[in-house]
N, C-alpha and C. Protein backbone atom coordinates (compact mmCIF):
# COMPACT_ATOMS: atom_id res chain seq x y z
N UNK A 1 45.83 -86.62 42.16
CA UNK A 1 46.66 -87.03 43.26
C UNK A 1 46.14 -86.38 44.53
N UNK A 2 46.55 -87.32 45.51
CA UNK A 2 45.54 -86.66 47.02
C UNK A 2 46.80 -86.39 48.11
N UNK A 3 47.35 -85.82 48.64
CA UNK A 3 47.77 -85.49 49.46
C UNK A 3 46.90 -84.99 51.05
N UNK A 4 47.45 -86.61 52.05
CA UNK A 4 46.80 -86.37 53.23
C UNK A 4 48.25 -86.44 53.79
N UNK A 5 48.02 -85.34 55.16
CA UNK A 5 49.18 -84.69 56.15
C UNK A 5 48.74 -85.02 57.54
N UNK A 6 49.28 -85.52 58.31
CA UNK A 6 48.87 -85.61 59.59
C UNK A 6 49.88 -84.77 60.33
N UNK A 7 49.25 -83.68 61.31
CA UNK A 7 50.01 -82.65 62.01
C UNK A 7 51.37 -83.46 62.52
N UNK A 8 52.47 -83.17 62.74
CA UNK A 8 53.62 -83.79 63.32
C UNK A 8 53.11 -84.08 64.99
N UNK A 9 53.58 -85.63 65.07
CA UNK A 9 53.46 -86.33 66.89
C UNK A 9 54.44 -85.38 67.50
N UNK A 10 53.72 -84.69 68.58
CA UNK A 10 54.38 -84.38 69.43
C UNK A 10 55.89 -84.64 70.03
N UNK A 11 56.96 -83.98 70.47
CA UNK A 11 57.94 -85.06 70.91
C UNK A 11 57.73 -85.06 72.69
N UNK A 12 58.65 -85.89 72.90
CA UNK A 12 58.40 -86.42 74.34
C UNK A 12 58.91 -84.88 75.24
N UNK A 13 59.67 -83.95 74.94
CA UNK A 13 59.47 -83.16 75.88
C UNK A 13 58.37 -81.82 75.55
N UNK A 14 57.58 -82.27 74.68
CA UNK A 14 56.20 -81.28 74.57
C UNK A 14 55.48 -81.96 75.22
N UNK A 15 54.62 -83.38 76.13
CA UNK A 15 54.12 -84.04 76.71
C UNK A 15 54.98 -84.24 78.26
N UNK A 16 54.58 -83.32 79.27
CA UNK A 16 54.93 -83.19 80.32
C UNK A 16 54.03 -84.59 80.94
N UNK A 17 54.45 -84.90 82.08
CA UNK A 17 53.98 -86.17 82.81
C UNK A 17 52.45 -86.02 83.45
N UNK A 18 51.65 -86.86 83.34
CA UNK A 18 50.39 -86.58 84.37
C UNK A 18 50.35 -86.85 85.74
N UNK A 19 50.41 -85.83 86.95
CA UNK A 19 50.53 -86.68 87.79
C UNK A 19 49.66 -86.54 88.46
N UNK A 20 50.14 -88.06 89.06
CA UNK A 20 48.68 -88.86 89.86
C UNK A 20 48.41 -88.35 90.79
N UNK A 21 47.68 -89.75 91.98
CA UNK A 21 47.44 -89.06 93.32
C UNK A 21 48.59 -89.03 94.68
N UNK A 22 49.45 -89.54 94.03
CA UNK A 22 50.97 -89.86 95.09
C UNK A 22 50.92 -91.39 95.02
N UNK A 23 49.93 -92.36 95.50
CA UNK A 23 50.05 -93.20 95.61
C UNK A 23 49.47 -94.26 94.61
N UNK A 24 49.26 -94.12 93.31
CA UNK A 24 49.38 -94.60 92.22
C UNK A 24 50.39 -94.03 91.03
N UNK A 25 50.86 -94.85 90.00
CA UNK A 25 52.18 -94.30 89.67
C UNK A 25 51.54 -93.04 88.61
N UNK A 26 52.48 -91.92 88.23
CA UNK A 26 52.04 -90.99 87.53
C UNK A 26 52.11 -91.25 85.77
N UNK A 27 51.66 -90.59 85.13
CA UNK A 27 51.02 -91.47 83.83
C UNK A 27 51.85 -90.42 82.65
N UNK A 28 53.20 -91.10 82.40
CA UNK A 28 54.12 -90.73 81.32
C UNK A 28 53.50 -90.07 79.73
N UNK A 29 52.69 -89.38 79.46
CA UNK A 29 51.90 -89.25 78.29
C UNK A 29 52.78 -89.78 77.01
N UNK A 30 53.83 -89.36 76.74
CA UNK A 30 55.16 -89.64 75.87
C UNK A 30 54.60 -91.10 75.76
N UNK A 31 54.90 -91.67 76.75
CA UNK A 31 55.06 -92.97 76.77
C UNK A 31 53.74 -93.90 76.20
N UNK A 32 52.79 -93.02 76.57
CA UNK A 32 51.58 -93.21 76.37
C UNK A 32 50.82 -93.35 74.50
N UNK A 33 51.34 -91.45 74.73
CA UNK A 33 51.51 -92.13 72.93
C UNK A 33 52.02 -93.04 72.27
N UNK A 34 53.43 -93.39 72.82
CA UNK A 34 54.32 -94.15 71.61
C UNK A 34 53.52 -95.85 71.70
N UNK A 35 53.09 -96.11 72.88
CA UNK A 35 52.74 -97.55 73.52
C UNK A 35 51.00 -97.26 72.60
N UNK A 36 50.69 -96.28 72.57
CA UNK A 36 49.12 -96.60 71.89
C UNK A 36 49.50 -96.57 70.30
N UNK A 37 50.08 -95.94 69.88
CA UNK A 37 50.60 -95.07 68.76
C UNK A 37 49.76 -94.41 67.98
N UNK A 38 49.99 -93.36 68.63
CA UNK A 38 48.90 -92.27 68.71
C UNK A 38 50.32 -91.16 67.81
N UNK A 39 49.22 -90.48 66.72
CA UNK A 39 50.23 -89.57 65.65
C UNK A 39 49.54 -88.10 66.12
N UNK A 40 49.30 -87.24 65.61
CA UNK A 40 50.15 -85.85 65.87
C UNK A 40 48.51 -85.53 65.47
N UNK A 41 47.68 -86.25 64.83
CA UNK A 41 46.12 -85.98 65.00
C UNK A 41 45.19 -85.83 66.49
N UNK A 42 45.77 -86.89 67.26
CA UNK A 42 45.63 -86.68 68.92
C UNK A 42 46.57 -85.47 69.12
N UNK A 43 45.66 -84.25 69.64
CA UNK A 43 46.92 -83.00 70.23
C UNK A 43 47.08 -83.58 71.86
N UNK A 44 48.14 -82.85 72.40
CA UNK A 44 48.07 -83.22 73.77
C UNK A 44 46.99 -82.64 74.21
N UNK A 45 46.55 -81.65 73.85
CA UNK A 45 45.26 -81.28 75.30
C UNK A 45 44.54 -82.61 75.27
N UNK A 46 44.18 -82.79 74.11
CA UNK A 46 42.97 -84.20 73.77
C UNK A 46 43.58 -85.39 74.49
N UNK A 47 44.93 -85.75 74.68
CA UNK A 47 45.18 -86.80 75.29
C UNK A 47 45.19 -86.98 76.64
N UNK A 48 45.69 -85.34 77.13
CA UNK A 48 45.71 -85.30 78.31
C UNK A 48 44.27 -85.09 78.92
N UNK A 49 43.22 -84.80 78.31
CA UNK A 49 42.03 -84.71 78.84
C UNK A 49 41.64 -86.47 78.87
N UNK A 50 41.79 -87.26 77.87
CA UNK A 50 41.42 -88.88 78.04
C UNK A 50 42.43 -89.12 79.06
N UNK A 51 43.48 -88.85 79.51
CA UNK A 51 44.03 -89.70 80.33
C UNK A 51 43.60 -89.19 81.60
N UNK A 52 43.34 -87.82 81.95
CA UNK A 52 42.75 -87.66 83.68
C UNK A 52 41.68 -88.36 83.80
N UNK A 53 40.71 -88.97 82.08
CA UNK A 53 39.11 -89.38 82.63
C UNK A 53 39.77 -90.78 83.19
N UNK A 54 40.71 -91.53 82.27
CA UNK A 54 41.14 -92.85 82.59
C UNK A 54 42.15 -92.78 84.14
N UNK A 55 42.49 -92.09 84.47
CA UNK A 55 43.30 -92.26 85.60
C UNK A 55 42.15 -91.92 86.67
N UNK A 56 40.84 -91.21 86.52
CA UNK A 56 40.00 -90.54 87.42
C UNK A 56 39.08 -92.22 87.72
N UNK A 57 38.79 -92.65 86.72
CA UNK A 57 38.02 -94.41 86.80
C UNK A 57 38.32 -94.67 87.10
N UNK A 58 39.74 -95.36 86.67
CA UNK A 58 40.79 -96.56 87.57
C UNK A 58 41.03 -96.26 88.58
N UNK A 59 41.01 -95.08 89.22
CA UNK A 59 41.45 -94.75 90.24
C UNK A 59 40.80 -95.12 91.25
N UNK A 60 38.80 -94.45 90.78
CA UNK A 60 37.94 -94.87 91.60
C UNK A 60 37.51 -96.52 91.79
N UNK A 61 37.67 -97.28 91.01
CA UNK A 61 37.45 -98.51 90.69
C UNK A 61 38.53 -98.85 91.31
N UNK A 62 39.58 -99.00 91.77
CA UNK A 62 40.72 -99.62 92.64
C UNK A 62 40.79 -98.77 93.99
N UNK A 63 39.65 -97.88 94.54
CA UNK A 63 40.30 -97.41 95.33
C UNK A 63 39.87 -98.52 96.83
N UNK A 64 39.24 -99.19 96.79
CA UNK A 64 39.09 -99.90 97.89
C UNK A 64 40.53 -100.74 97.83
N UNK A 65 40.63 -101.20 97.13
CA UNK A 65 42.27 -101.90 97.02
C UNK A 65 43.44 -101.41 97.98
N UNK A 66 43.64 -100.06 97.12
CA UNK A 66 44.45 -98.92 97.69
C UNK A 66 44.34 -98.76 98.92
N UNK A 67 42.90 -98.43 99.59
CA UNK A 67 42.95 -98.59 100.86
C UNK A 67 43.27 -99.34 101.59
N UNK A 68 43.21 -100.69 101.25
CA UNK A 68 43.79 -101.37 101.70
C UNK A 68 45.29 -101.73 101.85
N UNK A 69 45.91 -101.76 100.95
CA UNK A 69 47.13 -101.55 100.98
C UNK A 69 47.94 -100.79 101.74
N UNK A 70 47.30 -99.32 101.65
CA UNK A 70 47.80 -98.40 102.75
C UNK A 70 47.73 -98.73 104.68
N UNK A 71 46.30 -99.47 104.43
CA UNK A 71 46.49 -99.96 106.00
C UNK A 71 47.36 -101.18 106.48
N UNK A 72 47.88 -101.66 105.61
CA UNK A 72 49.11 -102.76 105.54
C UNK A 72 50.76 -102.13 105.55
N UNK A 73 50.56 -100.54 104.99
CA UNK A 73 51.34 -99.95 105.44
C UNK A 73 52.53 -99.74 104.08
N UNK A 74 52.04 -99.97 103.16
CA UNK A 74 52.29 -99.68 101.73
C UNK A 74 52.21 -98.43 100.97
N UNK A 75 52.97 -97.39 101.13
CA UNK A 75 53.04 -96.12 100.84
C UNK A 75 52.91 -96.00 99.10
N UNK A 76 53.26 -96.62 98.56
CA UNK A 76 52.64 -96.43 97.04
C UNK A 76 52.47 -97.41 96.02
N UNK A 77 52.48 -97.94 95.07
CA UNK A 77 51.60 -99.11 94.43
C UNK A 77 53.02 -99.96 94.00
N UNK A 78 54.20 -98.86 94.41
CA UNK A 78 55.67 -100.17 93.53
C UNK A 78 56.36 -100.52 94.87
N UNK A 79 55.06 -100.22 95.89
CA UNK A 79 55.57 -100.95 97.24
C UNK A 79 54.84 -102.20 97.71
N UNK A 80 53.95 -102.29 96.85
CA UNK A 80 53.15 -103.45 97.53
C UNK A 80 53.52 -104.70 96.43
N UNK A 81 53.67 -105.64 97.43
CA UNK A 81 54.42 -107.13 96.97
C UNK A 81 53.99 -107.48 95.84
N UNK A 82 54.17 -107.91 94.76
CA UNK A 82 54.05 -108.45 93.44
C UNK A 82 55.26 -109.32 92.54
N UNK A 83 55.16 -109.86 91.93
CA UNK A 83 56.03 -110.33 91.11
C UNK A 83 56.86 -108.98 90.48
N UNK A 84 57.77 -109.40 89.77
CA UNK A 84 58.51 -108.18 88.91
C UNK A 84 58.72 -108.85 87.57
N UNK A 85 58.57 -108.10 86.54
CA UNK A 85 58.85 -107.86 85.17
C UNK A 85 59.73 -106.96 84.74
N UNK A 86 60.82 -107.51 83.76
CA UNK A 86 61.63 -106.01 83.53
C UNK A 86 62.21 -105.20 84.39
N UNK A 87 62.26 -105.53 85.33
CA UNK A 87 62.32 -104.90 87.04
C UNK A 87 61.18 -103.87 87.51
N UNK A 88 60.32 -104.27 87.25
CA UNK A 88 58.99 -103.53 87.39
C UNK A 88 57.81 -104.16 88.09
N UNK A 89 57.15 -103.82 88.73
CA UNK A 89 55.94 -104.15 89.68
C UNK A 89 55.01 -105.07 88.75
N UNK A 90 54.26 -105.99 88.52
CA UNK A 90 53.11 -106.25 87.73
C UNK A 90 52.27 -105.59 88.20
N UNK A 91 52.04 -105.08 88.98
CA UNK A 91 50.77 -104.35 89.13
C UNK A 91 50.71 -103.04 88.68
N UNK A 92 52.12 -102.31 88.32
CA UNK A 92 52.30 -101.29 87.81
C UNK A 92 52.08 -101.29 86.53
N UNK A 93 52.32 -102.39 85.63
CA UNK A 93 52.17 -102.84 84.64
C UNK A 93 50.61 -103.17 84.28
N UNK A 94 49.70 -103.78 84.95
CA UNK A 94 48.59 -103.88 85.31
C UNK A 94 48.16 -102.05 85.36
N UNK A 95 48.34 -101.75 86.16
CA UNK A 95 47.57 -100.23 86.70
C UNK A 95 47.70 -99.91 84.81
N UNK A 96 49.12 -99.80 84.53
CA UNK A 96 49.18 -98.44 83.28
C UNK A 96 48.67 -99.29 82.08
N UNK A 97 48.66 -100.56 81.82
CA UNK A 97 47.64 -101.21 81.23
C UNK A 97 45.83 -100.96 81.00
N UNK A 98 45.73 -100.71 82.00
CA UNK A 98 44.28 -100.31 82.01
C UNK A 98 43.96 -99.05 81.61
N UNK A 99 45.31 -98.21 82.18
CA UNK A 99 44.94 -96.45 81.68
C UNK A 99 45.51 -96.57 80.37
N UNK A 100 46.24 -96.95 80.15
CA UNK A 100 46.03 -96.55 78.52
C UNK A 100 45.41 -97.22 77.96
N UNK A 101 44.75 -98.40 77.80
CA UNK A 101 43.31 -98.94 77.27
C UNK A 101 42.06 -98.04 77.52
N UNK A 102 42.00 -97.73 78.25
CA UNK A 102 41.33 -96.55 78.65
C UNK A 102 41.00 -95.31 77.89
N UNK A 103 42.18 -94.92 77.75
CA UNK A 103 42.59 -93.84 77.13
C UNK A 103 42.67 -94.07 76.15
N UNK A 104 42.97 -94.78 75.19
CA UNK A 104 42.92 -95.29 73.90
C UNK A 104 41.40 -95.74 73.41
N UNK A 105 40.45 -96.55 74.41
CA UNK A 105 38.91 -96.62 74.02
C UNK A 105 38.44 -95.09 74.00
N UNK A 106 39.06 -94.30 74.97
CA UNK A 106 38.19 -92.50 75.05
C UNK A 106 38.13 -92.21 73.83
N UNK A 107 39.10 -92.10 73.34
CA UNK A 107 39.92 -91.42 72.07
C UNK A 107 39.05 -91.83 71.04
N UNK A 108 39.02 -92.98 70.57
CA UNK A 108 38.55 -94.04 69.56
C UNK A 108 36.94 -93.17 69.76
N UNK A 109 36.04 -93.45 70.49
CA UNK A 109 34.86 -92.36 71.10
C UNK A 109 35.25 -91.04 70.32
N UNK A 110 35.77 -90.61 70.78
CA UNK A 110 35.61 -88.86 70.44
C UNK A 110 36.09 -88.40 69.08
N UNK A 111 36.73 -89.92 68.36
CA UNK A 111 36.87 -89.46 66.84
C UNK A 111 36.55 -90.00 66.16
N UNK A 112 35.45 -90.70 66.37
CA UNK A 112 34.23 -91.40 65.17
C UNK A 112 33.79 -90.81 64.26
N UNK A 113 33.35 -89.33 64.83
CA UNK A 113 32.85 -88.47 63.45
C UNK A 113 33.81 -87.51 62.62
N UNK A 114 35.84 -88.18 62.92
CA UNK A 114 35.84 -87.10 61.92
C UNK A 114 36.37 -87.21 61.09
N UNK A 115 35.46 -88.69 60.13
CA UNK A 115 35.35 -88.49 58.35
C UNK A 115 34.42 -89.40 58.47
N UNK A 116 33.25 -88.25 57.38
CA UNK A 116 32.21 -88.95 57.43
C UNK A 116 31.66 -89.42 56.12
N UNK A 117 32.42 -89.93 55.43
CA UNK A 117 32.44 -90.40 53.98
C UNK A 117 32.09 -91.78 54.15
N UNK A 118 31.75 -92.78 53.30
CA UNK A 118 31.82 -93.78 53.03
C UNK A 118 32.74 -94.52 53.06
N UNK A 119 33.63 -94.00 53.30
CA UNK A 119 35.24 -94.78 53.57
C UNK A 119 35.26 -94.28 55.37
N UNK A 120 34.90 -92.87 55.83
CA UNK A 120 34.82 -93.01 57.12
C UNK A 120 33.89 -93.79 57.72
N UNK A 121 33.05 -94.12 56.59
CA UNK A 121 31.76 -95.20 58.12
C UNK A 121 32.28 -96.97 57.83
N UNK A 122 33.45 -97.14 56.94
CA UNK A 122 33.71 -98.59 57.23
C UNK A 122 35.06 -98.36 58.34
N UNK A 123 35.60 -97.03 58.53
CA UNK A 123 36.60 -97.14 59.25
C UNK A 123 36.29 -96.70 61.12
N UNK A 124 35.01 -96.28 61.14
CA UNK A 124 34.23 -96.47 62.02
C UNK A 124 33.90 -97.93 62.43
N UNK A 125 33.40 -98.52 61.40
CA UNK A 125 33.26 -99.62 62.16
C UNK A 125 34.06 -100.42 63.05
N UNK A 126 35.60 -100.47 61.99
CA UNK A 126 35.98 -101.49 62.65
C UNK A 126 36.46 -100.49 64.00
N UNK A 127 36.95 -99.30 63.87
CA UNK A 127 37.40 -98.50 65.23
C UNK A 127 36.05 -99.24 66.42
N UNK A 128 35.30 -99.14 66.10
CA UNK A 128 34.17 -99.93 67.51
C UNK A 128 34.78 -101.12 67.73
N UNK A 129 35.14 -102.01 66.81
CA UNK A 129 35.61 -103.46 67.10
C UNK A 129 36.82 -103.16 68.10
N UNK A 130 37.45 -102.04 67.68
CA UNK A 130 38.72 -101.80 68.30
C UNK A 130 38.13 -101.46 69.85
N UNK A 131 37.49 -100.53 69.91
CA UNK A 131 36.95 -99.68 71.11
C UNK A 131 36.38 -101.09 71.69
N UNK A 132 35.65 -101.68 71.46
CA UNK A 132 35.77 -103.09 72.60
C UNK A 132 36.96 -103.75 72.71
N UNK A 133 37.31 -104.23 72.11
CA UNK A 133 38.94 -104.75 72.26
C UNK A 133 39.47 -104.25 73.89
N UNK A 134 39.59 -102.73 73.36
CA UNK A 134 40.15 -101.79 74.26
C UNK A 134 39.33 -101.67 75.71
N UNK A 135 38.00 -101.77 75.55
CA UNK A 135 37.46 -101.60 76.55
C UNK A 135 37.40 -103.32 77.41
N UNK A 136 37.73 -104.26 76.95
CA UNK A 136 38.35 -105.52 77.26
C UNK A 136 39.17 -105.71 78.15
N UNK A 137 40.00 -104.90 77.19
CA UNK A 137 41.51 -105.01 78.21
C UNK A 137 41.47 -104.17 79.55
N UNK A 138 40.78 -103.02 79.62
CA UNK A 138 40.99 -102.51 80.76
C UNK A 138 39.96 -103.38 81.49
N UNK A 139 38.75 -104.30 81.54
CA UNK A 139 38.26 -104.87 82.49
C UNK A 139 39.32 -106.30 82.63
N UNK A 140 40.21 -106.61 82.24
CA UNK A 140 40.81 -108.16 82.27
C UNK A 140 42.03 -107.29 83.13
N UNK A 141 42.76 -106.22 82.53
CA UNK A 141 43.85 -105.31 83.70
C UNK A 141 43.49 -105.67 84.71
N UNK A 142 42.15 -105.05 85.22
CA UNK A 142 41.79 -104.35 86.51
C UNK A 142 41.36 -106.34 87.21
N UNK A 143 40.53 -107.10 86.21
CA UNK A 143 40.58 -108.15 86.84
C UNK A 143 42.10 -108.91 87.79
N UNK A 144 43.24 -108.91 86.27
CA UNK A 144 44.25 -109.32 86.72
C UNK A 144 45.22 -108.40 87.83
N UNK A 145 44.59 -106.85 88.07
CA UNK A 145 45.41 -106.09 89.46
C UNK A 145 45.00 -107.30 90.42
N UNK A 146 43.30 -107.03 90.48
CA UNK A 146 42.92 -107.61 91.42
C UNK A 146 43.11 -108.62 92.09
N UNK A 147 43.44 -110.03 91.24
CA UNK A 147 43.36 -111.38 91.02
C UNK A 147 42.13 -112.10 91.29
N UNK A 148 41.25 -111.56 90.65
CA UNK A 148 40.02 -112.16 90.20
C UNK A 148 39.89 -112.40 88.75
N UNK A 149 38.80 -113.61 89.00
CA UNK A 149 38.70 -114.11 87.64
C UNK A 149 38.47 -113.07 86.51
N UNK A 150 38.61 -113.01 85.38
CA UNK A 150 37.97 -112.55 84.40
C UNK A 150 36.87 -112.70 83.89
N UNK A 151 36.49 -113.57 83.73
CA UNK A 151 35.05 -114.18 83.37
C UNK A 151 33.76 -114.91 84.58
N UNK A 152 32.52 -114.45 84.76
CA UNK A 152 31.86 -115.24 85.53
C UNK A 152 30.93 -115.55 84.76
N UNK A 153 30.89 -117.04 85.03
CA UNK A 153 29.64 -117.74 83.57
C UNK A 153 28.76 -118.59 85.00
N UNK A 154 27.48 -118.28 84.39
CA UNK A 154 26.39 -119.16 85.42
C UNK A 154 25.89 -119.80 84.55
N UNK A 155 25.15 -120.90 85.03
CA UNK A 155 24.46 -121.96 83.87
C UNK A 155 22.81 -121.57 83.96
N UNK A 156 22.23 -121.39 82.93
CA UNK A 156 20.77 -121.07 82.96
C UNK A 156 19.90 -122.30 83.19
């Protein structure tokens, strides 16, 4: 008989909030786990280190946006005009879409090697299938913040 244990998930007040730069929204880790579902094998340092890399990208990758916005006179991202969901910004929805895809492709990365059995290299694999998936979604997010297409196809 085999007995495998996975350390206990954190609860939501051991995962303090990440916060942003003021003017993008700050990144709920709690929330983060439960929405990736991420168990108690991710510690917080490890998550909170993938989520500053994913909030540090997106950040830079939208910051011409941002600037813009601000010179329109839009003090933070659940001020600038969008549809609403849930009573929520889409673009906020959009933004934390991308960081936790993000953060969820990091992750997937940094724990490829740890089981390296024959049962860990088919569960490797498909984790890569996943890790594109993931790395998908944050370019179709950041397409749909933007409202640019997702796809550009040229004819050869």
């Amino acid at each position: 008989m085999n007995f495998l244990g996975n350390p206990p998930t954190p609860t939501a007040a051991e995962e303090t909030s990440l916060a942003n730069d003021g003017w993008f929204p700050d990144i709920d880790l709690a929330k983060l786990r439960a929405s990736a579902r991420l168990d108690g094998t991710v510690t917080p340092d490890r998550l909170r280190h993938s989520a500053v890399q994913a909030v540090l990208s997106i950040n830079s990758e939208l910051a011409k946006y941002k600037s813009a916005q601000l010179v329109l006179g839009h003090a933070k991202l659940e001020d600038v005009p969008a549809p609403e969901i849930d009573g929520k910004s889409a673009q906020v929805a959009r933004y934390l879409r991308a960081v936790y895809a993000y953060t969820q492709a990091d992750l997937i990365e940094r724990y490829r090697d740890y089981d390296t059995t024959g049962a860990g290299d088919k569960a490797a694999d498909k984790l890569e299938l996943r890790d594109c998936d993931l790395r998908r979604d944050v370019r179709w997010a950041i397409s749909d913040f933007l409202g640019i297409r997702r796809t550009t196809v040229e004819l050869i």
